[in-house]
Protein backbone atom coordinates (compact mmCIF):
# COMPACT_ATOMS: atom_id res chain seq x y z
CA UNK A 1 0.00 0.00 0.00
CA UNK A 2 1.28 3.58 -0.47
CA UNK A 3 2.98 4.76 3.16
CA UNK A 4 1.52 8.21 3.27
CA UNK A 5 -1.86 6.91 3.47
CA UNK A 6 -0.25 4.19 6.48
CA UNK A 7 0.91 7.50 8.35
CA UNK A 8 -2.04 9.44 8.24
CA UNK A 9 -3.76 6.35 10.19
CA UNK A 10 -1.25 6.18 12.56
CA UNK A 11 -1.24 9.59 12.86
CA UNK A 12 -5.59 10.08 12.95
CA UNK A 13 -5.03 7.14 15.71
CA UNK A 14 -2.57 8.99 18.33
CA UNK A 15 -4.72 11.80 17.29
CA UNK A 16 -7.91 9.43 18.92
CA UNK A 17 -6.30 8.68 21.73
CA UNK A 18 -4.24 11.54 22.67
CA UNK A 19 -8.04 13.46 22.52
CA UNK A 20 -9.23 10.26 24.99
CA UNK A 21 -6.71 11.12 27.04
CA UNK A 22 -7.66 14.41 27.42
CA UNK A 23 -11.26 13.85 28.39
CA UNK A 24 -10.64 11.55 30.90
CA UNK A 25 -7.50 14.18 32.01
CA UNK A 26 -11.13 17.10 31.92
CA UNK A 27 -13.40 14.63 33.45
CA UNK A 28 -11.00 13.10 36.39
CA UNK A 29 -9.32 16.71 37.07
CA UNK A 30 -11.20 19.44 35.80
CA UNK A 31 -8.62 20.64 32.97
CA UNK A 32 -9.66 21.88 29.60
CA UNK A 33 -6.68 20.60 27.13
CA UNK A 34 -6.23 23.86 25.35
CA UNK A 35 -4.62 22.21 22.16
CA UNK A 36 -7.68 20.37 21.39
CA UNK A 37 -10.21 22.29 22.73
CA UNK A 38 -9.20 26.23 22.56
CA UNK A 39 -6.54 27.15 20.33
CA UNK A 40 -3.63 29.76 20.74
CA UNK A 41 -5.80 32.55 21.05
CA UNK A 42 -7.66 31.52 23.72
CA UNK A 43 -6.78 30.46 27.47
CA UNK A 44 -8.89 28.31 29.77
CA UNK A 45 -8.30 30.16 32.43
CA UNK A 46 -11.02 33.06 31.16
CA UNK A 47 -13.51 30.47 30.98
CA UNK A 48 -16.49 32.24 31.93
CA UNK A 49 -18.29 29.09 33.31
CA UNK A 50 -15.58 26.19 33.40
CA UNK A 51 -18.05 23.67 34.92
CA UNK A 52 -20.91 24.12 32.05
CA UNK A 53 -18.21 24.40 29.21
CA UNK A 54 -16.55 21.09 30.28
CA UNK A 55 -20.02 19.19 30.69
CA UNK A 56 -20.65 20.29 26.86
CA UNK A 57 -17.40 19.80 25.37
CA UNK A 58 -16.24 16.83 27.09
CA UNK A 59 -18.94 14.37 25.06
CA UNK A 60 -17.52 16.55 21.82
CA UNK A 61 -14.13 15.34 22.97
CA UNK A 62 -15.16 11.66 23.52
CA UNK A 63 -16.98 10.98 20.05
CA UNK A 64 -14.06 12.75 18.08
CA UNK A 65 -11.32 10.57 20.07
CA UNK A 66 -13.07 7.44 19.64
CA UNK A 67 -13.94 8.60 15.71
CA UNK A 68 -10.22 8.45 15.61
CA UNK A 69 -9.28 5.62 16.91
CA UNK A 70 -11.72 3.37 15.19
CA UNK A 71 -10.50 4.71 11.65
CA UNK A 72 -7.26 5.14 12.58
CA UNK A 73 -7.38 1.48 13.71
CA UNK A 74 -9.12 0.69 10.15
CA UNK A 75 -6.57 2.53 8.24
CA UNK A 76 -3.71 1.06 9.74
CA UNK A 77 -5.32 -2.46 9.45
CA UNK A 78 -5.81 -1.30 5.83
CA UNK A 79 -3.13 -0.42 4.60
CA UNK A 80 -0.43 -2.52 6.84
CA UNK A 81 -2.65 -5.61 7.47
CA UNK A 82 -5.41 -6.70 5.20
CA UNK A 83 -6.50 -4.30 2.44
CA UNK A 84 -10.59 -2.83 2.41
CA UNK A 85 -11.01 -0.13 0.23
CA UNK A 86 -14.65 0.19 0.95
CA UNK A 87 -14.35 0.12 4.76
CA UNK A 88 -11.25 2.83 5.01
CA UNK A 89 -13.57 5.16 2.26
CA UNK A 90 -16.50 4.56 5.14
CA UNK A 91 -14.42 4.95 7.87
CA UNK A 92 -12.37 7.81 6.25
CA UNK A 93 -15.48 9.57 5.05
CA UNK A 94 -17.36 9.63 8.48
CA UNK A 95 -14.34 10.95 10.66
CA UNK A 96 -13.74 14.07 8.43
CA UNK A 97 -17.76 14.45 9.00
CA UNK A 98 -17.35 14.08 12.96
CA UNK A 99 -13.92 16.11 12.50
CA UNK A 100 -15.87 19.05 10.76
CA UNK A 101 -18.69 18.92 13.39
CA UNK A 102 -15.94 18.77 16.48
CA UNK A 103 -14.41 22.06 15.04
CA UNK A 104 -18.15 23.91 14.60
CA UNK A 105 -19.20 22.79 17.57
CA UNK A 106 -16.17 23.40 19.66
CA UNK A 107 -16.06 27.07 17.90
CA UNK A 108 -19.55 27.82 18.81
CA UNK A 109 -18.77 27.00 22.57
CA UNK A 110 -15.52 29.18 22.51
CA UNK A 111 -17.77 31.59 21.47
CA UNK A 112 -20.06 31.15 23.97
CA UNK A 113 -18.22 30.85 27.20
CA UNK A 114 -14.88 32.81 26.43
């Protein structure tokens, strides 16, 4: 198979579970992972609720982390493992849907409580 499609699922899959990480790291301690969740521009410090903004971004967090894991997991299984065109396309084509809605929906919330 052709590598730089190999990367990009390894890549989309420490992606998955680096964002896991970080909502059990919200839920467990409180902490808003800024990389993921804010941007450079922003710091979570200003939040102007913290409690309500981690309650509505933390399921955000958990549906894009597990998006990429599962097709991170099928593109690495693709292209390293067993090939499935049609399954990667599926997988492929419904994490850049849930990656567009995690960036509207985490951009509406910035707006909203910073």
């Amino acid at each position: 198979m052709d590598s730089i499609w190999g990367f990009i699922g390894i890549m989309v899959f420490g992606c998955g579970i680096y964002a896991l990480y970080s909502y059990v790291k919200m839920k467990s301690a409180g902490e808003i992972n800024a990389n993921l969740l804010l941007g450079k521009d922003f710091m979570y410090k200003t939040c102007k609720d913290k409690e309500a903004y981690t309650r509505k971004a933390g399921p955000a967090l958990l549906v894009f982390g597990t998006a990429g894991v599962i097709y991170g997991g099928i593109d690495i299984v693709h292209c390293y493992v067993y090939p499935m065109a049609a399954v990667d396309m599926a997988g492929m084509i419904l994490f850049f849907i849930v990656l567009v809605w995690f960036g509207l929906y985490t951009t509406k919330l910035k707006k909203n409580y910073f």
